[in-house]
N, C-alpha and C. Protein backbone atom coordinates (compact mmCIF):
# COMPACT_ATOMS: atom_id res chain seq x y z
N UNK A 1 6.52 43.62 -7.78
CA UNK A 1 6.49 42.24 -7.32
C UNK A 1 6.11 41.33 -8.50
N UNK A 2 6.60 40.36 -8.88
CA UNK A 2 6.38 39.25 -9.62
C UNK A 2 5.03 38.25 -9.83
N UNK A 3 4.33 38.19 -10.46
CA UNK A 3 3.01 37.50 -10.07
C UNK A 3 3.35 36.20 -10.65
N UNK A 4 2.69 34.96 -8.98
CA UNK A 4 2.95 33.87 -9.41
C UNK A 4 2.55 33.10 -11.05
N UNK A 5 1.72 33.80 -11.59
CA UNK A 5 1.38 33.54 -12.94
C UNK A 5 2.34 33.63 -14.05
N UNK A 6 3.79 34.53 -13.53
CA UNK A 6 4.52 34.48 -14.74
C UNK A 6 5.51 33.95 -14.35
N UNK A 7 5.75 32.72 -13.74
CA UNK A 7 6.57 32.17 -13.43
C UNK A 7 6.51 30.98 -14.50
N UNK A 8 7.44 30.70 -15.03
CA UNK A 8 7.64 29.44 -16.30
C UNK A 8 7.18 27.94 -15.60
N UNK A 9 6.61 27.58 -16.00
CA UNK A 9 5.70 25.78 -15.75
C UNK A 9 5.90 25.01 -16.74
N UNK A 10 6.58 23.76 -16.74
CA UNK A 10 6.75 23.51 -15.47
C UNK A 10 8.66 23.69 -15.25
N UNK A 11 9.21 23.79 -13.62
CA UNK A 11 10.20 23.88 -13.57
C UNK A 11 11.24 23.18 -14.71
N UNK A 12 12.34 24.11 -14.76
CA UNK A 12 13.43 23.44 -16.08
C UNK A 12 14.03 22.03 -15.39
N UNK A 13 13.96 21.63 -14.22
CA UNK A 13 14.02 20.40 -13.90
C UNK A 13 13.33 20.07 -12.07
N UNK A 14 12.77 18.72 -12.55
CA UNK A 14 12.12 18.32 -11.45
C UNK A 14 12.47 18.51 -10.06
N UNK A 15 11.99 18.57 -8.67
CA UNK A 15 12.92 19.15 -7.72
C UNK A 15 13.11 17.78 -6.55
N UNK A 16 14.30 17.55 -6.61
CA UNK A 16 14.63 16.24 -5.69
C UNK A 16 14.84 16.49 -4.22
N UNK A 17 14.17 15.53 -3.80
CA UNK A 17 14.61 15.69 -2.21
C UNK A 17 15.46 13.99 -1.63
N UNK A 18 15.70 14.10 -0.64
CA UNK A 18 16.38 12.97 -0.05
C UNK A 18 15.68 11.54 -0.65
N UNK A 19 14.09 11.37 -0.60
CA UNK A 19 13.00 10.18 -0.84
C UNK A 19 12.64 10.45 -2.58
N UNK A 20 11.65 12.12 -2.46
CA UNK A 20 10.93 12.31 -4.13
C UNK A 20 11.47 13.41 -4.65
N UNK A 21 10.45 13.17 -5.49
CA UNK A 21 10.73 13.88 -6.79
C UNK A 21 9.53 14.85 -7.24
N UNK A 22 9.52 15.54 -7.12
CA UNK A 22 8.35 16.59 -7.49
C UNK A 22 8.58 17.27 -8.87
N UNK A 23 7.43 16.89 -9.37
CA UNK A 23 7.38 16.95 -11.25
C UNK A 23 6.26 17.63 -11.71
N UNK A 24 5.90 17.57 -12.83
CA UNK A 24 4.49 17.81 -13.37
C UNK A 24 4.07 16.81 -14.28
N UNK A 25 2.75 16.40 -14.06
CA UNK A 25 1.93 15.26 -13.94
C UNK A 25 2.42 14.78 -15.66
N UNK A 26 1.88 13.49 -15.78
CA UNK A 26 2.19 12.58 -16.95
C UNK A 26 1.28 11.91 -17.43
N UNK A 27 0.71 11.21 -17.99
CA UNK A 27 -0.23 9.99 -18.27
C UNK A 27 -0.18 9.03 -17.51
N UNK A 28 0.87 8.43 -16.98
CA UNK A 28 1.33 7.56 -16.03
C UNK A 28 0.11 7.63 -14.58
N UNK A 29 0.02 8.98 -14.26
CA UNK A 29 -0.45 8.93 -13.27
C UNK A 29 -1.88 9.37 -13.15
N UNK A 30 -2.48 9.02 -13.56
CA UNK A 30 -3.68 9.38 -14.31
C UNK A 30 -4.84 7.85 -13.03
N UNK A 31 -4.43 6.82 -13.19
CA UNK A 31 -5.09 6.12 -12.39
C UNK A 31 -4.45 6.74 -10.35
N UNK A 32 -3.75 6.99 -10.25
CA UNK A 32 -3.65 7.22 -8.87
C UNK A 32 -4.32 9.29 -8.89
N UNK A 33 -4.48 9.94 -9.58
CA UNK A 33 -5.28 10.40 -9.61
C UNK A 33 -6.81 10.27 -9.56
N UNK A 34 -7.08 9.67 -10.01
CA UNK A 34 -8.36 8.86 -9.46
C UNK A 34 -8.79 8.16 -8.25
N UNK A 35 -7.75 7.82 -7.76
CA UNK A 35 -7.57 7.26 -6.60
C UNK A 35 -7.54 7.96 -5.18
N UNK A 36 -6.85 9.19 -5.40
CA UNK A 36 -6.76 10.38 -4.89
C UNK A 36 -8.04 10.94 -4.35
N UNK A 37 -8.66 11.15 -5.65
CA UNK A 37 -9.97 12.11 -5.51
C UNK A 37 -10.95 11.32 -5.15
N UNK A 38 -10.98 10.04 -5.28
CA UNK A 38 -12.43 8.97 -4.68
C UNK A 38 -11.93 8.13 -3.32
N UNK A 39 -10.55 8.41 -2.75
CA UNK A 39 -10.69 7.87 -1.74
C UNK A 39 -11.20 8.65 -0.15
N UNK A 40 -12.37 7.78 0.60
CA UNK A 40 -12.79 8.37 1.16
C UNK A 40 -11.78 9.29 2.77
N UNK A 41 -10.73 8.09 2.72
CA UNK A 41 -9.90 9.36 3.59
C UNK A 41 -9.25 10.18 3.35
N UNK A 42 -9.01 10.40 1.84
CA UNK A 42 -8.42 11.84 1.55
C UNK A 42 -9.08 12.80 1.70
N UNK A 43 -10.56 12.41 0.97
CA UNK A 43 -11.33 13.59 1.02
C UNK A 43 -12.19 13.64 2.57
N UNK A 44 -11.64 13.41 3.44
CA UNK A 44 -11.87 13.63 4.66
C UNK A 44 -12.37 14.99 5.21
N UNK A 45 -11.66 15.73 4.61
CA UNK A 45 -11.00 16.83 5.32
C UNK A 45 -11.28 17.94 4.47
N UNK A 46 -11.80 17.91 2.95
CA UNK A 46 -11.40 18.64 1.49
C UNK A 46 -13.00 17.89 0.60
N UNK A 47 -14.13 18.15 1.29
CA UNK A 47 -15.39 18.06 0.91
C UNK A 47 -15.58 16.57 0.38
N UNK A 48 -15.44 15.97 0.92
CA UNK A 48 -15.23 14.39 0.55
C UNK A 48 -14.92 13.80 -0.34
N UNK A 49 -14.97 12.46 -1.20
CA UNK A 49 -14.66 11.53 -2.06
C UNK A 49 -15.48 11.99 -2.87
N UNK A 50 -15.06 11.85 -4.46
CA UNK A 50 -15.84 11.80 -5.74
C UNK A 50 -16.17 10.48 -6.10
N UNK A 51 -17.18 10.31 -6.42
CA UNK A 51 -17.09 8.67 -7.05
C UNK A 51 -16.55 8.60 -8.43
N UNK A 52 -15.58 7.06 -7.76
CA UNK A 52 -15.00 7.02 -8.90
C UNK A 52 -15.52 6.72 -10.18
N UNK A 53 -16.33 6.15 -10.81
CA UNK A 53 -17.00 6.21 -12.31
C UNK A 53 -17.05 7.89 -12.48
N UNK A 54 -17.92 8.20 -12.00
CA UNK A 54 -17.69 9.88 -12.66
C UNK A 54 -16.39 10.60 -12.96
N UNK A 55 -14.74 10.15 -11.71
CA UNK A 55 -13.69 10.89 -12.07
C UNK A 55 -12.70 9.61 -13.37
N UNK A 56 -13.72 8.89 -13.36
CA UNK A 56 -12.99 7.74 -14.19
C UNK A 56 -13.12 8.00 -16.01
N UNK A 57 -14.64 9.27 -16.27
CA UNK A 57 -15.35 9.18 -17.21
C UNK A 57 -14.45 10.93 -17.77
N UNK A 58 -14.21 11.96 -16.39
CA UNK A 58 -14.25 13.10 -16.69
C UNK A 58 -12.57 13.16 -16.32
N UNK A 59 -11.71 12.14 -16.17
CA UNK A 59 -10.08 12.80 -15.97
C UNK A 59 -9.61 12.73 -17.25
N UNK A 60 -9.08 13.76 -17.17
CA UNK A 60 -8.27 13.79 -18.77
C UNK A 60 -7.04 12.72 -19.20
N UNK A 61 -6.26 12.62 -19.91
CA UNK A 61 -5.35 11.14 -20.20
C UNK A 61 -4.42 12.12 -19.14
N UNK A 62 -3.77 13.14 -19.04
CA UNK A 62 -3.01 13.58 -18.77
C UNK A 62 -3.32 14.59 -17.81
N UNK A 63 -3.68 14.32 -16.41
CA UNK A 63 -4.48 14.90 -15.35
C UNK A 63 -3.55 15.72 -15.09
N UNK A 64 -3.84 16.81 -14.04
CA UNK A 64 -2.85 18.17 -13.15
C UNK A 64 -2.01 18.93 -14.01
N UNK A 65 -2.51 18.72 -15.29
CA UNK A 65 -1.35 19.72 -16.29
C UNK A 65 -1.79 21.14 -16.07
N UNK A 66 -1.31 21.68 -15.28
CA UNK A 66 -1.38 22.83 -14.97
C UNK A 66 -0.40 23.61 -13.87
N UNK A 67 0.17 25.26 -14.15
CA UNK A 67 1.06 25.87 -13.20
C UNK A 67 0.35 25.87 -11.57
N UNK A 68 1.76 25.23 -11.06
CA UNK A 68 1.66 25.38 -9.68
C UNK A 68 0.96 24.07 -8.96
N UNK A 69 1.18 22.98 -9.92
CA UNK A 69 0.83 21.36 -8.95
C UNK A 69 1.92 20.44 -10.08
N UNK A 70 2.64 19.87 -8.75
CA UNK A 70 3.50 19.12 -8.93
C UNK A 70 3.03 17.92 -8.34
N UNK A 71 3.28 16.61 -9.10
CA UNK A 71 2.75 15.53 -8.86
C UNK A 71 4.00 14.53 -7.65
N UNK A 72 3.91 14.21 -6.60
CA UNK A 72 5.01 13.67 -5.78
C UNK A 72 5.15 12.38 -5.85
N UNK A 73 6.35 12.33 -6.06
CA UNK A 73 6.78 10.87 -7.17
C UNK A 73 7.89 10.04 -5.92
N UNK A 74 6.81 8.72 -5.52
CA UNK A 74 8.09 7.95 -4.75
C UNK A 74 8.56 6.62 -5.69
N UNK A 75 9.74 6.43 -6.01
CA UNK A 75 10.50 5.33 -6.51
C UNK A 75 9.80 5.63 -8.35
N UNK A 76 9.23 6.32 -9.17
CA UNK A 76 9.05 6.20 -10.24
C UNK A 76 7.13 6.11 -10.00
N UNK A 77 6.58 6.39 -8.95
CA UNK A 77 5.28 6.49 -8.95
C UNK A 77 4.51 6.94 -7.72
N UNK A 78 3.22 8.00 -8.53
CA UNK A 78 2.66 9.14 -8.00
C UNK A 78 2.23 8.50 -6.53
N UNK A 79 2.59 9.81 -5.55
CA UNK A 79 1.86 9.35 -4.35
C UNK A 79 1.09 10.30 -3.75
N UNK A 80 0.87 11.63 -4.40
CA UNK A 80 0.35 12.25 -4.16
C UNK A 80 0.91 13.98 -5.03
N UNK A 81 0.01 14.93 -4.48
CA UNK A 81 0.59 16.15 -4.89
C UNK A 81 -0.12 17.31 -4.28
N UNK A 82 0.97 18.42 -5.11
CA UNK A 82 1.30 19.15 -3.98
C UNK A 82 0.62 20.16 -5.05
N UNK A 83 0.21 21.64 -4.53
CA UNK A 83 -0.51 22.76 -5.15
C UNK A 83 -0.03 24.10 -4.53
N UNK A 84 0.56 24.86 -5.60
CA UNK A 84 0.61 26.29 -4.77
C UNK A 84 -0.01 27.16 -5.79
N UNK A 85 -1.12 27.81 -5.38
CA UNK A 85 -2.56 27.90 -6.27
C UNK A 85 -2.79 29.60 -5.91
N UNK A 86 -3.12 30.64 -6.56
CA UNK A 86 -3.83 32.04 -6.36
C UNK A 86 -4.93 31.61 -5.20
N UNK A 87 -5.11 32.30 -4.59
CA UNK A 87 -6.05 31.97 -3.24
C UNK A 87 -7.59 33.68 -3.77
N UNK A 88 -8.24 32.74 -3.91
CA UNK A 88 -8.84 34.01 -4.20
C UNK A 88 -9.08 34.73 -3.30
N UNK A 89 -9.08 36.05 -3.66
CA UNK A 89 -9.60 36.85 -2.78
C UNK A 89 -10.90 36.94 -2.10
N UNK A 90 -12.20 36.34 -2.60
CA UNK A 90 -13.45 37.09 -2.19
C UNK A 90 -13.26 35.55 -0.66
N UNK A 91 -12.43 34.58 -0.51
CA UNK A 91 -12.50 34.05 0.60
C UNK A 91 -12.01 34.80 1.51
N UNK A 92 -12.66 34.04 2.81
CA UNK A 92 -12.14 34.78 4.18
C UNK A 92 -10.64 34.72 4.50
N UNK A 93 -9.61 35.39 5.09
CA UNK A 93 -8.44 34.85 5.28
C UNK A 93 -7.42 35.72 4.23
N UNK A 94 -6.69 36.35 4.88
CA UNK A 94 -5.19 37.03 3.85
C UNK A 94 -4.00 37.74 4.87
N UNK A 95 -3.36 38.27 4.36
CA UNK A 95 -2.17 38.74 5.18
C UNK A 95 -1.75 39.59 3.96
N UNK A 96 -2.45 40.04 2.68
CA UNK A 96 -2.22 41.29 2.05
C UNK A 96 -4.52 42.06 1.98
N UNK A 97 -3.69 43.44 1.97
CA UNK A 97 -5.18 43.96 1.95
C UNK A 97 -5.85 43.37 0.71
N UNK A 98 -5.89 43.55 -0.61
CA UNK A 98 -6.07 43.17 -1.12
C UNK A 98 -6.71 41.24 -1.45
N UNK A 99 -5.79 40.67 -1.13
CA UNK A 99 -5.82 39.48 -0.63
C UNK A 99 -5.30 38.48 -1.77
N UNK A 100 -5.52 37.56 -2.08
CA UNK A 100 -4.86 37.02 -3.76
C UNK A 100 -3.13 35.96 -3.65
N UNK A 101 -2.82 36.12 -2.20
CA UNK A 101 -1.98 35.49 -1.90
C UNK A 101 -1.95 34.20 -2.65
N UNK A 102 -0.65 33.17 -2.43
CA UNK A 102 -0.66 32.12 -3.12
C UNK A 102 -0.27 31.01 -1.85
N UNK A 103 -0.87 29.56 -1.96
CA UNK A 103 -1.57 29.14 -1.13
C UNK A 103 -1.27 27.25 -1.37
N UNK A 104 -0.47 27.30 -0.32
CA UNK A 104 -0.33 25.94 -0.44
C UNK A 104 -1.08 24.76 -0.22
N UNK A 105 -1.16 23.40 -1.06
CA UNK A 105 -2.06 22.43 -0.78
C UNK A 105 -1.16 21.18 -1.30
N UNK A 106 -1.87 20.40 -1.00
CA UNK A 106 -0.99 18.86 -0.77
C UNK A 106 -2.30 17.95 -0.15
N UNK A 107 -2.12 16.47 -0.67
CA UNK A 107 -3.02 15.26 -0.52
C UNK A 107 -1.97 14.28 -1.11
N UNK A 108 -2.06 13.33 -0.26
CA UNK A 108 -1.51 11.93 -0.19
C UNK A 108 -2.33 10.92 -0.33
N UNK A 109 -2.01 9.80 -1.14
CA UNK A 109 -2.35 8.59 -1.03
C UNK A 109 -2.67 8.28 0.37
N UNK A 110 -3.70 7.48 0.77
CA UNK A 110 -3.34 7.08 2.63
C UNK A 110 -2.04 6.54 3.01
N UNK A 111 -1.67 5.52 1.66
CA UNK A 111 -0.86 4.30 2.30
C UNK A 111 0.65 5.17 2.11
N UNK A 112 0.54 6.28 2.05
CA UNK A 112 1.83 7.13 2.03
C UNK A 112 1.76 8.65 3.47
N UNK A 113 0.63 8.29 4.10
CA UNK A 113 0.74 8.68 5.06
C UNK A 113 1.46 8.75 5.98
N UNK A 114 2.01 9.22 7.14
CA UNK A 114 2.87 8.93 8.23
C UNK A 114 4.42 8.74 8.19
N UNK A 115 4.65 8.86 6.92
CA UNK A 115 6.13 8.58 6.54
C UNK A 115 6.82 9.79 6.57
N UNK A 116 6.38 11.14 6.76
CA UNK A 116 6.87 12.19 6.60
C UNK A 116 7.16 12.55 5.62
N UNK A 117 6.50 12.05 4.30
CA UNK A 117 6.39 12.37 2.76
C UNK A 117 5.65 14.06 2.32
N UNK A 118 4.52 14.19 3.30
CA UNK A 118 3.84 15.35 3.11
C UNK A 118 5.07 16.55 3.71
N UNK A 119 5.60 16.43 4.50
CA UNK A 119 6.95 17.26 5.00
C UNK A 119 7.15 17.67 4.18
N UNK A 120 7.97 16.66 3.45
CA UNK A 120 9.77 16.43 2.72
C UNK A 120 9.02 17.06 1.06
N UNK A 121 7.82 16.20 0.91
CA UNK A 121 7.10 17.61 -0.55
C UNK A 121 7.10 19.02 0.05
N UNK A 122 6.15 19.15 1.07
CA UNK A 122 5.62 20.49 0.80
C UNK A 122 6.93 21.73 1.40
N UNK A 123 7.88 21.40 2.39
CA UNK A 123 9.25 22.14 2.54
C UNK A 123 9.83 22.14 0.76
N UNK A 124 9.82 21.10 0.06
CA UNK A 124 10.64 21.61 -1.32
C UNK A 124 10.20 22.23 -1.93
N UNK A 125 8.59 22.02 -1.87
CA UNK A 125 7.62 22.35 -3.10
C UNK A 125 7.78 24.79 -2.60
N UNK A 126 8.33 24.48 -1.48
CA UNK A 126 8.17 25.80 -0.48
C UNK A 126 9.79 26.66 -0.91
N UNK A 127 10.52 25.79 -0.65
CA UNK A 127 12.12 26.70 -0.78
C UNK A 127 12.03 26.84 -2.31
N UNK A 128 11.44 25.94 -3.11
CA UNK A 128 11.13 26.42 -5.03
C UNK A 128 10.76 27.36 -4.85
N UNK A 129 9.85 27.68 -4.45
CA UNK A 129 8.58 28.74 -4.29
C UNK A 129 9.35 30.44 -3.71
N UNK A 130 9.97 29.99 -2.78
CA UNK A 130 10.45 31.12 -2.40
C UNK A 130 12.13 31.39 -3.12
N UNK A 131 12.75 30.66 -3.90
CA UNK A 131 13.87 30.63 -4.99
C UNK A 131 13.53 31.48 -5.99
N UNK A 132 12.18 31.07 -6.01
CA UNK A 132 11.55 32.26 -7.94
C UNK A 132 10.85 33.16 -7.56
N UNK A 133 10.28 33.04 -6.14
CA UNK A 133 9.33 34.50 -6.22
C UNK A 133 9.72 35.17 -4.78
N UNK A 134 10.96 35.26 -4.76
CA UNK A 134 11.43 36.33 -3.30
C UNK A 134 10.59 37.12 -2.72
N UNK A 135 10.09 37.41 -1.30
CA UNK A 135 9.53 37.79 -0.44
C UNK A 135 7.41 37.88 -0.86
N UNK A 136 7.69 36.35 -1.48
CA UNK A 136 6.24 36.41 -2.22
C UNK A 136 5.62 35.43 -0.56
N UNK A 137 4.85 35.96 0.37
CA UNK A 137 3.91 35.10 0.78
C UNK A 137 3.05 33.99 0.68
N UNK A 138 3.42 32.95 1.52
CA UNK A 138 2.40 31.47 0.86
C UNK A 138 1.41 31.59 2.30
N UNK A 139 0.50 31.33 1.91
CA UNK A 139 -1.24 30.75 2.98
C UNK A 139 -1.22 29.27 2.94
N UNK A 140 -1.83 29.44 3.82
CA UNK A 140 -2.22 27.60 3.92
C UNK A 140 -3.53 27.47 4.76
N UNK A 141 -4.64 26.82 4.13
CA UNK A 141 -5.78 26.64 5.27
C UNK A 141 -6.22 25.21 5.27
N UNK A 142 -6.71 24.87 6.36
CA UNK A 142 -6.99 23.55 7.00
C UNK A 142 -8.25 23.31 8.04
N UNK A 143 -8.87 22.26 7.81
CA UNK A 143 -9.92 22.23 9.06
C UNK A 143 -8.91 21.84 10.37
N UNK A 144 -9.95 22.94 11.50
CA UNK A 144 -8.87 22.74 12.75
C UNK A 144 -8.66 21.15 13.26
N UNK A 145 -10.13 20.41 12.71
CA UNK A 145 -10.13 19.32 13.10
C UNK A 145 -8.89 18.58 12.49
N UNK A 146 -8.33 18.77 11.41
CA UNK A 146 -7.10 17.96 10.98
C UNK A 146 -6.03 18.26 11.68
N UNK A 147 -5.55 17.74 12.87
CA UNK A 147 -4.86 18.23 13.93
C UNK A 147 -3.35 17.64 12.84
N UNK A 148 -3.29 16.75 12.17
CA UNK A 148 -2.11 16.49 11.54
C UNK A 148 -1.53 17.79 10.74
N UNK A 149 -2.45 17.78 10.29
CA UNK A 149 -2.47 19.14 9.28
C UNK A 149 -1.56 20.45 9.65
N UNK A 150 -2.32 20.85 10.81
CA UNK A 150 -1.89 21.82 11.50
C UNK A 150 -0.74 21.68 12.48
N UNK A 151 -0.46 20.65 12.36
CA UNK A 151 0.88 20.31 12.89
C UNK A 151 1.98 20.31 11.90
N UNK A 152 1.68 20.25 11.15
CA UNK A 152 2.47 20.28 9.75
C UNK A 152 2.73 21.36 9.45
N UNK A 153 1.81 22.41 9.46
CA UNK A 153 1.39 24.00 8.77
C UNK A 153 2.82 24.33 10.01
N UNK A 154 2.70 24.12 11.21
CA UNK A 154 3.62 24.82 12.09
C UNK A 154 4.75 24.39 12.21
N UNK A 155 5.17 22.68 11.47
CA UNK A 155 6.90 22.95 11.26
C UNK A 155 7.09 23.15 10.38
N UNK A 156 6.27 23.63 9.08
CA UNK A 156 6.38 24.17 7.96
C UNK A 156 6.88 25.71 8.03
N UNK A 157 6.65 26.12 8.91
CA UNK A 157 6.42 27.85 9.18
C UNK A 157 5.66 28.47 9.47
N UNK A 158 4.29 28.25 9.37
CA UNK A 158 3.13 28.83 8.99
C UNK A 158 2.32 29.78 10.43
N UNK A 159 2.25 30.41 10.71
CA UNK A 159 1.62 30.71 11.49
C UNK A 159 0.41 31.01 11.57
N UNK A 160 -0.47 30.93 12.69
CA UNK A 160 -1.55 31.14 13.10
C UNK A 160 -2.03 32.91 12.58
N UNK A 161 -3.12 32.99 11.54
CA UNK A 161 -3.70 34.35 11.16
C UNK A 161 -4.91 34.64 11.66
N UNK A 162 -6.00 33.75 11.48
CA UNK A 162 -7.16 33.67 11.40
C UNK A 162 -7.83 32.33 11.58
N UNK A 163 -9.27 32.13 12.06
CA UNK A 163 -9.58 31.36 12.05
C UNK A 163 -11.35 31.28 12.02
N UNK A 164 -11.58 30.69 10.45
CA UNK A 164 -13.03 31.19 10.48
C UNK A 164 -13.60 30.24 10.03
N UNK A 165 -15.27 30.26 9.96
CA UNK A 165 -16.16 29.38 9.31
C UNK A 165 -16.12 28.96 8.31
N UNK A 166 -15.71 27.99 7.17
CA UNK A 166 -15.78 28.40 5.96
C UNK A 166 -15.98 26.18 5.71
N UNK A 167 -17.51 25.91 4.28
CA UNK A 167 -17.44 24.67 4.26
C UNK A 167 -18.13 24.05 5.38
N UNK A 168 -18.89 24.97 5.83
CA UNK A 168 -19.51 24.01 7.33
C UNK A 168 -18.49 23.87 8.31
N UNK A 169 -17.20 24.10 8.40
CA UNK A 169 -16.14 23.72 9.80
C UNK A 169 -15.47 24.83 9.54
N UNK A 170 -15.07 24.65 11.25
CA UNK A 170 -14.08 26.14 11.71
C UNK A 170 -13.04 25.65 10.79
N UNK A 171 -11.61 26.86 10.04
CA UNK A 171 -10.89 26.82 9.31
C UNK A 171 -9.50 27.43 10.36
N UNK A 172 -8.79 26.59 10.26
CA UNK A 172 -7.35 27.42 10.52
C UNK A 172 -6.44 27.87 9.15
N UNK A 173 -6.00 29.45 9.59
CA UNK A 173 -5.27 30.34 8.28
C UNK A 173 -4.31 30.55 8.77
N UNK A 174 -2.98 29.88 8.29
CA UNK A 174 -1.59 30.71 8.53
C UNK A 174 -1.52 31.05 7.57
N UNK A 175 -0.22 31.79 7.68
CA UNK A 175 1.00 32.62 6.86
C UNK A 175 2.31 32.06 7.33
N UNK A 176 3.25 32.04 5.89
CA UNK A 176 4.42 31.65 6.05
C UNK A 176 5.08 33.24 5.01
N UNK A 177 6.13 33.74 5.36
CA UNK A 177 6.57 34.58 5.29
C UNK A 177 8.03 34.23 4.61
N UNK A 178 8.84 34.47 3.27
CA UNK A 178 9.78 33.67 2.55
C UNK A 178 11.07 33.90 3.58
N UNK A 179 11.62 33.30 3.69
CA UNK A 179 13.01 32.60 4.41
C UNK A 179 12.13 31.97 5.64
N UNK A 180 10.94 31.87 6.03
CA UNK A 180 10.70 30.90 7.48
C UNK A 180 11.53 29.76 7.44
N UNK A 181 11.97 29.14 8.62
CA UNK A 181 12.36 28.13 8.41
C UNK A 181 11.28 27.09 8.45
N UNK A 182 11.45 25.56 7.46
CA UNK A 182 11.03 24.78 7.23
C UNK A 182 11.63 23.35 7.53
């Protein structure tokens, strides 16, 4: 089997959908990264808001440069992004014994909420995913309380695995299995 680690980053070209564009991050987006991480309804859900002076002092010029987060680009600017990340093992939650699966994540701007933007990324950021790494398993976990979330996880594919304590709140764990439909 292929480990998501040797997969080439970033893709030989960005991946388009009907609305965005899913890329890897730039300088450009460096202030809506910030924006991201200190606004208090993103971090709702994902251990709350950072204040911004501290992510203003410690983001690099050129934030998310790293395999497996693509920055989601509407009209020529960031609205959020998407992560398909090694899930460590020593957490609760897997669908291999071992565990180490790879593990989807995504955060939006608010004001890009509701548009069905988080969809239309995380289905592309998903058929990439399963294009380069054939019958490679993706996870996804969420507080149950994010009922959006988990509404998402299930027209995504994802099914119901587990569901445990983790962070102070109950956690919902699917599995999406490569060809689910999305």
């Amino acid at each position: 089997m292929t480990e998501p680690g040797t997969v080439a980053w970033p893709p030989t070209a960005p991946i388009e959908t009907e609305r965005l564009v899913l890329r890897a991050s730039e300088a450009r987006d460096r202030a809506a990264f910030v924006e991201l991480f200190a606004s208090p309804e993103v971090g709702t859900y994902v251990g709350g808001a950072r204040p911004r002076d501290e992510l203003e002092r410690a983001m690099p010029e050129v934030p998310g440069q790293r395999p497996g987060l693509f920055v989601i680009d509407l009209d020529g600017a960031m609205i959020g992004m998407i992560t398909l990340d090694r899930r460590d093992a020593e957490r609760p939650g897997r669908v291999r014994p071992e565990g180490g699966e790879t593990e989807l994540g995504y955060m939006l701007l608010p004001e890009a909420w509701g548009r069905g933007y988080a969809a239309e990324a995380s289905a592309a950021a998903l058929d990439w995913f399963t294009a380069t790494l054939p019958g490679e398993p993706v996870v996804l976990t969420t507080q149950t309380a994010n009922t959006r979330a988990m509404r998402l996880a299930t027209k995504l594919g994802f099914v119901e695995v587990a569901r445990f304590e983790e962070y102070g709140a109950e956690q919902w764990f699917g599995a999406r299995t490569a060809g689910a439909d999305a």
